[in-house]
C-alpha atoms as a PDB file:
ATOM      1  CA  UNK A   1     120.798  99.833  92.605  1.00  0.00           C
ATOM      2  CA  UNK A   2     122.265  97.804  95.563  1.00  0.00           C
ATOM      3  CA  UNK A   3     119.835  96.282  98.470  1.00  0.00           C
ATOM      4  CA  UNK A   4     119.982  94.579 101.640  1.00  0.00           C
ATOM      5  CA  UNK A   5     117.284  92.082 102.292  1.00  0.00           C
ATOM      6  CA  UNK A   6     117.122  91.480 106.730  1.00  0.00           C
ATOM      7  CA  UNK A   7     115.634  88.152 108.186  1.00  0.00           C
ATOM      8  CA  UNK A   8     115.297  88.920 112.189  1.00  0.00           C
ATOM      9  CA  UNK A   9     115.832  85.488 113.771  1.00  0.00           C
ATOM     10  CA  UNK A  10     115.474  84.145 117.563  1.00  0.00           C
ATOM     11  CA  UNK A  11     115.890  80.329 117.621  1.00  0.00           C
ATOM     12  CA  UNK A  12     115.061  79.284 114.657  1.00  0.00           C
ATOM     13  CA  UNK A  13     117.795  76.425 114.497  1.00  0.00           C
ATOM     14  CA  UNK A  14     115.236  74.008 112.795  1.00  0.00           C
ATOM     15  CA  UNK A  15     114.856  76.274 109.586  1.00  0.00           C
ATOM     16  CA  UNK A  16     117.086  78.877 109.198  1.00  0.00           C
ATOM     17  CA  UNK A  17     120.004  77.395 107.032  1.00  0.00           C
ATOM     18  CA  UNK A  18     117.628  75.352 104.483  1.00  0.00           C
ATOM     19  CA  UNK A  19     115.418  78.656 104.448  1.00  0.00           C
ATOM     20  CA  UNK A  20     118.274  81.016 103.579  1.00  0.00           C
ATOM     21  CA  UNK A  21     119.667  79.026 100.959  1.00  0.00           C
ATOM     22  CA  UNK A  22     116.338  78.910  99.157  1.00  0.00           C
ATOM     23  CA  UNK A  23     116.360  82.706  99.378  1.00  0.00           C
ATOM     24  CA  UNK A  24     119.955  83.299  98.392  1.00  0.00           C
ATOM     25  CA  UNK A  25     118.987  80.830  95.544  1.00  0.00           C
ATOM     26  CA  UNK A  26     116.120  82.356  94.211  1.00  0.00           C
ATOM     27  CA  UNK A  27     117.396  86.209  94.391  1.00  0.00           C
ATOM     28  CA  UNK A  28     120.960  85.143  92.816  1.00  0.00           C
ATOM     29  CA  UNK A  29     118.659  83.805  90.249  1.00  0.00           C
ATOM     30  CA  UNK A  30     117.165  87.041  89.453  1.00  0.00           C
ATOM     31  CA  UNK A  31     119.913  89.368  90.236  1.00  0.00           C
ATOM     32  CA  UNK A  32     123.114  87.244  89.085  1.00  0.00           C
ATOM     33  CA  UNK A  33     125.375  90.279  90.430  1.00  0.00           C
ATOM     34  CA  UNK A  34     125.862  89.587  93.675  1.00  0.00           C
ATOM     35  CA  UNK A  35     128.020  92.166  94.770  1.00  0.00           C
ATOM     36  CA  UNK A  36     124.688  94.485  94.308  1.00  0.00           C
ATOM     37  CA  UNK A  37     122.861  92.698  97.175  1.00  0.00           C
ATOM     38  CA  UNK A  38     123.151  91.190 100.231  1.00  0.00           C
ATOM     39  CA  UNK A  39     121.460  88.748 102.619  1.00  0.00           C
ATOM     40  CA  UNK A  40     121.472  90.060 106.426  1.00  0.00           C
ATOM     41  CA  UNK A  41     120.410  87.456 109.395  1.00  0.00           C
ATOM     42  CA  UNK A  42     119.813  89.593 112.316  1.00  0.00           C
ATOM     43  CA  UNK A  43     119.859  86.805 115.533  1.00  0.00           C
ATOM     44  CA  UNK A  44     118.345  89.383 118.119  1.00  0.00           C
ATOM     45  CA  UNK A  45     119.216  86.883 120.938  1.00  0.00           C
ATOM     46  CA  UNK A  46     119.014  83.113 120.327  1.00  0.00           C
ATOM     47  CA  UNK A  47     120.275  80.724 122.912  1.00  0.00           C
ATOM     48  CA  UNK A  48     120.390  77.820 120.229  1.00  0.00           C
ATOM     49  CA  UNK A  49     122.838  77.001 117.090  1.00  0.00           C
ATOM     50  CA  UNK A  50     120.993  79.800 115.307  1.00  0.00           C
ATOM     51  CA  UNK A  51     124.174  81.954 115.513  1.00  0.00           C
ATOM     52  CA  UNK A  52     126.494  78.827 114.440  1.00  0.00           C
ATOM     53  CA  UNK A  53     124.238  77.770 111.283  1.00  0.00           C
ATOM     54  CA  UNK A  54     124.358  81.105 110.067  1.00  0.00           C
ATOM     55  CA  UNK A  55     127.969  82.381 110.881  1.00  0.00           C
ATOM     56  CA  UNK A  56     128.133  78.922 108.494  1.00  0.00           C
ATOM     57  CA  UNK A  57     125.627  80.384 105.739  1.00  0.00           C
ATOM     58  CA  UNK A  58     128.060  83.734 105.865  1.00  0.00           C
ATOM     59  CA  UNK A  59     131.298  81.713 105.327  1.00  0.00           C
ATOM     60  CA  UNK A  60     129.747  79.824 102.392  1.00  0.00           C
ATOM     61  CA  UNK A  61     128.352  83.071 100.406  1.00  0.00           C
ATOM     62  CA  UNK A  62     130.073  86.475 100.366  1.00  0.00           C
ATOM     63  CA  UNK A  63     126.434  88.014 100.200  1.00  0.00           C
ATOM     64  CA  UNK A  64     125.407  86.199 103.332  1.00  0.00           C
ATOM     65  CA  UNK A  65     126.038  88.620 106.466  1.00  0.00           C
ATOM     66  CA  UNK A  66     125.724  87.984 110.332  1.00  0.00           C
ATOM     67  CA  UNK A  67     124.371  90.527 112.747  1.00  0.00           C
ATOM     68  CA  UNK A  68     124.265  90.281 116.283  1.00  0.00           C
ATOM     69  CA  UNK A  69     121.978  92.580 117.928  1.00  0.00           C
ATOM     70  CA  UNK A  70     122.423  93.665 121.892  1.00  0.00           C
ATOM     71  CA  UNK A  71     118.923  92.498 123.200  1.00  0.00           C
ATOM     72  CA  UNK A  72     115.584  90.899 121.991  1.00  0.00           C
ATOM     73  CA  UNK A  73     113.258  92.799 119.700  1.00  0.00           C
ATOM     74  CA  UNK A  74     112.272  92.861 115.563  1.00  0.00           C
ATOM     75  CA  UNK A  75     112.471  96.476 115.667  1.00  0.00           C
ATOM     76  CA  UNK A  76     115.862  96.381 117.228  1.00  0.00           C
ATOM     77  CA  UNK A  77     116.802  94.105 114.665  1.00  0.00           C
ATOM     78  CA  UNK A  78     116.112  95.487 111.963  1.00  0.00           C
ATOM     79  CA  UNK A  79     117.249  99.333 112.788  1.00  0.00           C
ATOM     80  CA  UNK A  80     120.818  98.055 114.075  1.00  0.00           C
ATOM     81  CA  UNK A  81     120.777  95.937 110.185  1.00  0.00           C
ATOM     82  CA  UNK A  82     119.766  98.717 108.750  1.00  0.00           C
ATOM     83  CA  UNK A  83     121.464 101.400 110.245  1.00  0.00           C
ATOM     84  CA  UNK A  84     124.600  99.913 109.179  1.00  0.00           C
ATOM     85  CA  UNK A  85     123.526  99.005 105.800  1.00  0.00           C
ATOM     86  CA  UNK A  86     125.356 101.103 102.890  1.00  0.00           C
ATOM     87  CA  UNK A  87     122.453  99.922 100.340  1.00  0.00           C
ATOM     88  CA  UNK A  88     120.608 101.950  97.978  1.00  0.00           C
ATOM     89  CA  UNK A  89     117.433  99.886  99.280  1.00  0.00           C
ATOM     90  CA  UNK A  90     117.143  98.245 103.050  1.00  0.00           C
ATOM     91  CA  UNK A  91     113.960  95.998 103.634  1.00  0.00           C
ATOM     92  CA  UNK A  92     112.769  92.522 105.444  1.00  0.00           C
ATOM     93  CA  UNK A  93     111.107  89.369 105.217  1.00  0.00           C
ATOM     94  CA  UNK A  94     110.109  86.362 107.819  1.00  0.00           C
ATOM     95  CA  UNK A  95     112.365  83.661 107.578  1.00  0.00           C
ATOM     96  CA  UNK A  96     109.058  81.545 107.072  1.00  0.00           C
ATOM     97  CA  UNK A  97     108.994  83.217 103.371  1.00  0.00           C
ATOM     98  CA  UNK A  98     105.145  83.405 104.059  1.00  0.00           C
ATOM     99  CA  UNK A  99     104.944  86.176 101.106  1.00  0.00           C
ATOM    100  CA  UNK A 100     105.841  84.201  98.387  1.00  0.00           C
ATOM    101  CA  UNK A 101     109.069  85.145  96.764  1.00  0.00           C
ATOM    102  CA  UNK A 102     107.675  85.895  93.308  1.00  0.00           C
ATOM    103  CA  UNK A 103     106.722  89.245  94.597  1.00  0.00           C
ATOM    104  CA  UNK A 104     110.425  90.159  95.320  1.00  0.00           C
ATOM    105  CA  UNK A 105     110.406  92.103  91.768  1.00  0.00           C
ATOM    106  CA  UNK A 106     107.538  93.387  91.904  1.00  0.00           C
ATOM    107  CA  UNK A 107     108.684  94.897  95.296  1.00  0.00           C
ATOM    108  CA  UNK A 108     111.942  96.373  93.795  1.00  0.00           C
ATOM    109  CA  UNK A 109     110.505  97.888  90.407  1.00  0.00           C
ATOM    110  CA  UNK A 110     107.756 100.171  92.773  1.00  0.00           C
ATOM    111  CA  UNK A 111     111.086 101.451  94.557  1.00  0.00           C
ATOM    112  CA  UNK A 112     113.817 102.206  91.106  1.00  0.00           C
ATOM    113  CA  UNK A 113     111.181 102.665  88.440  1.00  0.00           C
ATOM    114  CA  UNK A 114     108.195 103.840  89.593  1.00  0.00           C
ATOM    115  CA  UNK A 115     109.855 105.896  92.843  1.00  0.00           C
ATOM    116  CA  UNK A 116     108.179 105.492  95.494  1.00  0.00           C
ATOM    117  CA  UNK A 117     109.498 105.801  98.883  1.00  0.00           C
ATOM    118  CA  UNK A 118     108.783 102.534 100.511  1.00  0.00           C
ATOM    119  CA  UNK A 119     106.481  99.460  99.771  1.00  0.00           C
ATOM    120  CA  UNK A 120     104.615  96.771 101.961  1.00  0.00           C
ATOM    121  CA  UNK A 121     102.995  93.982 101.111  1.00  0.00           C
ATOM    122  CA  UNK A 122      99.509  93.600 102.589  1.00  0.00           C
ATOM    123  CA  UNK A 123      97.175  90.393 103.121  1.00  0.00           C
ATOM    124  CA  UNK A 124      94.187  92.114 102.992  1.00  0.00           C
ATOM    125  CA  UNK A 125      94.337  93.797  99.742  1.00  0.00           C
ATOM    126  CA  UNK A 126      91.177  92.550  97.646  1.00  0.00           C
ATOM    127  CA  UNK A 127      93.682  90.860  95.088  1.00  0.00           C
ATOM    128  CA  UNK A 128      95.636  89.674  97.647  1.00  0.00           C
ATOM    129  CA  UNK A 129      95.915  85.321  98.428  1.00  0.00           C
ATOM    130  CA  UNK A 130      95.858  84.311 102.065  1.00  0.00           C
ATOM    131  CA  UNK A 131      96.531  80.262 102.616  1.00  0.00           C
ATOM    132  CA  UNK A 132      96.123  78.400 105.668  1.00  0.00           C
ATOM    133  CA  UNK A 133      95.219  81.286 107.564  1.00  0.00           C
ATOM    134  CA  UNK A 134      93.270  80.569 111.108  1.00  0.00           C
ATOM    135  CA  UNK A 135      90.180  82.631 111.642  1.00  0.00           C
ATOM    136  CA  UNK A 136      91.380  83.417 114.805  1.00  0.00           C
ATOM    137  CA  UNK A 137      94.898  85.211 113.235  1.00  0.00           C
ATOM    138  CA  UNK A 138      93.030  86.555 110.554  1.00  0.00           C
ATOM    139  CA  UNK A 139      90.270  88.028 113.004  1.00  0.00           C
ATOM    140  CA  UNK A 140      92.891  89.784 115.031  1.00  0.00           C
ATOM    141  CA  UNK A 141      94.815  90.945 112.267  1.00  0.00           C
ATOM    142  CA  UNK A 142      91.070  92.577 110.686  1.00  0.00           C
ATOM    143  CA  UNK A 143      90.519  94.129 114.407  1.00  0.00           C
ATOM    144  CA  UNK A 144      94.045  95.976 114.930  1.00  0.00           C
ATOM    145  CA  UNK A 145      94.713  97.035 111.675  1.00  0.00           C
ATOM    146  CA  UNK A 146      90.627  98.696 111.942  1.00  0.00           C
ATOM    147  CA  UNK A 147      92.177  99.973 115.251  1.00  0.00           C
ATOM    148  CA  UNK A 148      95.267 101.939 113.361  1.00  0.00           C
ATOM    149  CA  UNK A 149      92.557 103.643 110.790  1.00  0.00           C
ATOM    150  CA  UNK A 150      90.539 104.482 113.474  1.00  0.00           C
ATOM    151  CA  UNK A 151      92.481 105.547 115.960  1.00  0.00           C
ATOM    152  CA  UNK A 152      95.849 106.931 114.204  1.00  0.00           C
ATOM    153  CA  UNK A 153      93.879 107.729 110.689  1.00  0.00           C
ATOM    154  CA  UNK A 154      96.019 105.895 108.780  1.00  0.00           C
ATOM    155  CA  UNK A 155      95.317 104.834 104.971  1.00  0.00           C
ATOM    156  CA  UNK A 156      97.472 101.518 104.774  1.00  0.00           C
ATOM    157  CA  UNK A 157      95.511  98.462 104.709  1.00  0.00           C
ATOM    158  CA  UNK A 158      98.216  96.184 106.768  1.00  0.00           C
ATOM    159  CA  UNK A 159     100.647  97.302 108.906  1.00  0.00           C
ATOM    160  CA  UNK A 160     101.987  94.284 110.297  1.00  0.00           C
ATOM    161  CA  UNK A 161     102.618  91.967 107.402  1.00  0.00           C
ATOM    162  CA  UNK A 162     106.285  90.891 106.950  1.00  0.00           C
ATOM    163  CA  UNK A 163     107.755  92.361 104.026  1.00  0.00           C
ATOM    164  CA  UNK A 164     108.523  95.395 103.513  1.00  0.00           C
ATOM    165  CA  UNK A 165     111.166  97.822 101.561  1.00  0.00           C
ATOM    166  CA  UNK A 166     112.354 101.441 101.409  1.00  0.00           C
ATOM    167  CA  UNK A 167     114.717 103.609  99.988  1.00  0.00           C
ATOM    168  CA  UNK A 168     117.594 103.621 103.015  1.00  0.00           C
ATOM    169  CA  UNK A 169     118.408 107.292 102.641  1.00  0.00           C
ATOM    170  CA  UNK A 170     114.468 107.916 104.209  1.00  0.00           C
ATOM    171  CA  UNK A 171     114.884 105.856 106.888  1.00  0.00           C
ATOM    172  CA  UNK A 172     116.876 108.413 109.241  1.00  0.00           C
ATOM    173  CA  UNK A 173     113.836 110.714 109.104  1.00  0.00           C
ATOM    174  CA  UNK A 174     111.089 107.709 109.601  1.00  0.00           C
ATOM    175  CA  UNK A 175     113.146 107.095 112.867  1.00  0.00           C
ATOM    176  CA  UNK A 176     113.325 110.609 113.751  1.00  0.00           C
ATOM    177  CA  UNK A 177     109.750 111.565 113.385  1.00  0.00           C
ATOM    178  CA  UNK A 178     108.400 108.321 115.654  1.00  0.00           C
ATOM    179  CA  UNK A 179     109.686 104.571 113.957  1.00  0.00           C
ATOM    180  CA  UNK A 180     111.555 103.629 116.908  1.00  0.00           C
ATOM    181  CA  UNK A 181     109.651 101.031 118.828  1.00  0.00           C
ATOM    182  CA  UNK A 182     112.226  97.733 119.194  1.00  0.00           C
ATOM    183  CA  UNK A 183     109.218  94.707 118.926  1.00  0.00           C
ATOM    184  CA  UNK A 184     107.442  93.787 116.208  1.00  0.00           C
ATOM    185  CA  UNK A 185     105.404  97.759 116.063  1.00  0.00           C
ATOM    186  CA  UNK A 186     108.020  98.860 114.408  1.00  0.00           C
ATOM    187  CA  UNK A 187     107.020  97.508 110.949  1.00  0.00           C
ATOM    188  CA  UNK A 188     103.618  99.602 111.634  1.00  0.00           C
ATOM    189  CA  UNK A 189     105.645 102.653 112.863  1.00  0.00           C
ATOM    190  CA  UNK A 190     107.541 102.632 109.468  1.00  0.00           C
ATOM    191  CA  UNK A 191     103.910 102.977 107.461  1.00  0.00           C
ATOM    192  CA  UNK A 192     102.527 105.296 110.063  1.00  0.00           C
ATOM    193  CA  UNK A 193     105.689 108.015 109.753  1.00  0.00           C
ATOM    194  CA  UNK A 194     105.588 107.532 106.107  1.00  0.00           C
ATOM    195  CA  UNK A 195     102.433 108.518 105.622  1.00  0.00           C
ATOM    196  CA  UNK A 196     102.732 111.788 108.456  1.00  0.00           C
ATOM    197  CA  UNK A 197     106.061 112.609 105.860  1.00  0.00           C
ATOM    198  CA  UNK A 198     104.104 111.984 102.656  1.00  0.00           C
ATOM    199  CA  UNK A 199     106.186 109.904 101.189  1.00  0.00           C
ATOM    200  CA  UNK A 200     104.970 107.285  98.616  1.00  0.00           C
ATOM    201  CA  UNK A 201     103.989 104.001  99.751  1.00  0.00           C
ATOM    202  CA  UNK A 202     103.068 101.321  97.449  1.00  0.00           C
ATOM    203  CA  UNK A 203     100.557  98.765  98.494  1.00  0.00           C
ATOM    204  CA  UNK A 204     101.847  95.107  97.424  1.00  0.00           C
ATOM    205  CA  UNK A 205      98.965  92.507  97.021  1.00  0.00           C
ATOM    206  CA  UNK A 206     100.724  89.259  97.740  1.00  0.00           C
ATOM    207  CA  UNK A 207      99.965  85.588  98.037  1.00  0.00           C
ATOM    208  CA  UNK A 208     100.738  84.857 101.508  1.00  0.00           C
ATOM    209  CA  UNK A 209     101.050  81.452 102.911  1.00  0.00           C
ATOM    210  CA  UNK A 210     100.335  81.332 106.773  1.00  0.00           C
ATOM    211  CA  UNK A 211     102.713  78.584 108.840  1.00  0.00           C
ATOM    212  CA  UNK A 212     100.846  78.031 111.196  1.00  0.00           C
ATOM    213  CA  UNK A 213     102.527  75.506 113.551  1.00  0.00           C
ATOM    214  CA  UNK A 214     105.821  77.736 113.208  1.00  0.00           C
ATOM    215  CA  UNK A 215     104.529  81.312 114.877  1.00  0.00           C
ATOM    216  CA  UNK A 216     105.330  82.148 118.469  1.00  0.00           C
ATOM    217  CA  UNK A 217     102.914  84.954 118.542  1.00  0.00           C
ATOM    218  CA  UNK A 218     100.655  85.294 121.633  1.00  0.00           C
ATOM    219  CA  UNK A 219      97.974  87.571 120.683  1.00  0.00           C
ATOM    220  CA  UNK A 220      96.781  88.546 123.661  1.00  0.00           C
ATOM    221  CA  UNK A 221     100.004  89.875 125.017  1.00  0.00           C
ATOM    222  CA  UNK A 222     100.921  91.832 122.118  1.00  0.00           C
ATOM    223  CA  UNK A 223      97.605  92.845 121.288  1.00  0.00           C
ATOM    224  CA  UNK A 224      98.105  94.797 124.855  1.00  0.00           C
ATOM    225  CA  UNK A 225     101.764  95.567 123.527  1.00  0.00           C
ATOM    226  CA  UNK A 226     100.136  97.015 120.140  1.00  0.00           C
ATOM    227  CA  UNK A 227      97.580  99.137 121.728  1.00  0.00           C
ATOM    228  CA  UNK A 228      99.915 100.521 124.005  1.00  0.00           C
ATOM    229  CA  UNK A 229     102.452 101.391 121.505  1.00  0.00           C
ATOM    230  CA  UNK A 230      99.609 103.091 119.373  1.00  0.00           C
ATOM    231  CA  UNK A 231      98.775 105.297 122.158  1.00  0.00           C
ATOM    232  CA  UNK A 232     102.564 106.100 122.432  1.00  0.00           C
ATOM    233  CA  UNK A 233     103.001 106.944 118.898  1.00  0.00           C
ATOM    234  CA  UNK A 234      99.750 109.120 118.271  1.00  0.00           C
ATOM    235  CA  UNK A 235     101.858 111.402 121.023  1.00  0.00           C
ATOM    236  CA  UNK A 236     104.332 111.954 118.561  1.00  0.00           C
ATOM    237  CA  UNK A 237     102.215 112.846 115.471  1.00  0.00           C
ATOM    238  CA  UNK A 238     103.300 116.387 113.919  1.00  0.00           C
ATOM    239  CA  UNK A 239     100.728 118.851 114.304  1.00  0.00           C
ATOM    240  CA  UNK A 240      98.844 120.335 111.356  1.00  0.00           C
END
């Protein structure tokens, strides 16, 4: 079992080399073969040293990878990462490492013992541990993912969280039957097509730890972003 682990980055000078050392750190703790994983920082446009600090990272560890990626966008990011990947397993986190790392095995024993197809982790799962959350994030994050069930008639509980895994050899049919959105939708595409496919998904509850003072999200704007990229994808659900 090989896997690729993405962290999509724009600008994130300030944290991204003492971040990705405490990742590399923790999974060649667990895994202590590292020519069965890799570490892939996909800078999707950054006009600071983020590129420098981790062309760095990737000359210090032979399991540290650079990927530039054309234009701006987490979906973009993480298709042209994945797309080239050669892993048994593809999959992402935030660079914050908001869902805390002990759930890494977890994560990887739902995919190559138990089979499923692909697993998220999800903050609202009733055993799940949300810190430092605002009401205001946590309020939006109730209302769209109550959107997706009601308007796409979805099952998953959280389709936006940031961590998520899947066998690679599914992902050419996820993109084919509608994950193809290049912002941050297509982390809720991938749950949305796996579900129209059937495949099996594997809820994750996690201890999440929100940072706050790091997130650039503007919820307003991409609420409007969200809503109409739902409409967009509910065009391209297979009939019954």
């Amino acid at each position: 079992m090989t896997f690729d682990i993405t962290i999509p980055v724009l600008n994130e000078e300030e944290t991204l080399d003492q971040q990705v050392r405490l990742l590399h750190a923790y999974i060649k703790k667990q895994y202590q073969d590292i020519s069965k994983w890799n570490i892939v920082i996909a800078d999707n446009g950054s006009t600071d040293k983020t590129e420098e600090l981790a062309k760095n990272l990737s000359n210090t560890y032979a399991n540290i990878q650079l990927v530039k990626v054309p234009r701006r966008g987490v979906g973009l990011a993480l298709k042209t990462s994945w797309t080239q990947s050669n892993a048994d397993i593809v999959g992402y986190m935030d660079l914050d490492l908001a869902t805390d790392l002990s759930h890494f095995k977890a994560a990887m024993d739902a995919l190559t013992v138990q089979d499923f197809d692909l697993v998220y982790a999800s903050r609202l799962h009733r055993h799940s541990k949300v810190v430092n959350r605002t009401f205001k994030r946590e309020l939006s994050s109730r209302v769209f993912n109550g959107l997706l069930k009601t308007y796409l008639g979805v099952k998953f509980s959280d389709g936006m969280c940031g961590f998520k895994w899947l066998k690679r050899d599914k992902l050419q049919a996820l993109m084919e039957t509608g994950a193809q959105n290049d912002g941050w939708f297509f982390s809720t595409e991938l749950l949305t097509t796996a579900e129209w496919l059937n495949y099996k998904i594997f809820e994750l509850p996690v201890k999440w730890t929100d940072d706050a003072g790091s997130s650039k999200v503007k919820i307003l704007p991409l609420a409007k972003k969200y809503i109409l990229s739902m409409i967009a994808l509910k065009q391209l659900k297979p009939k019954a």
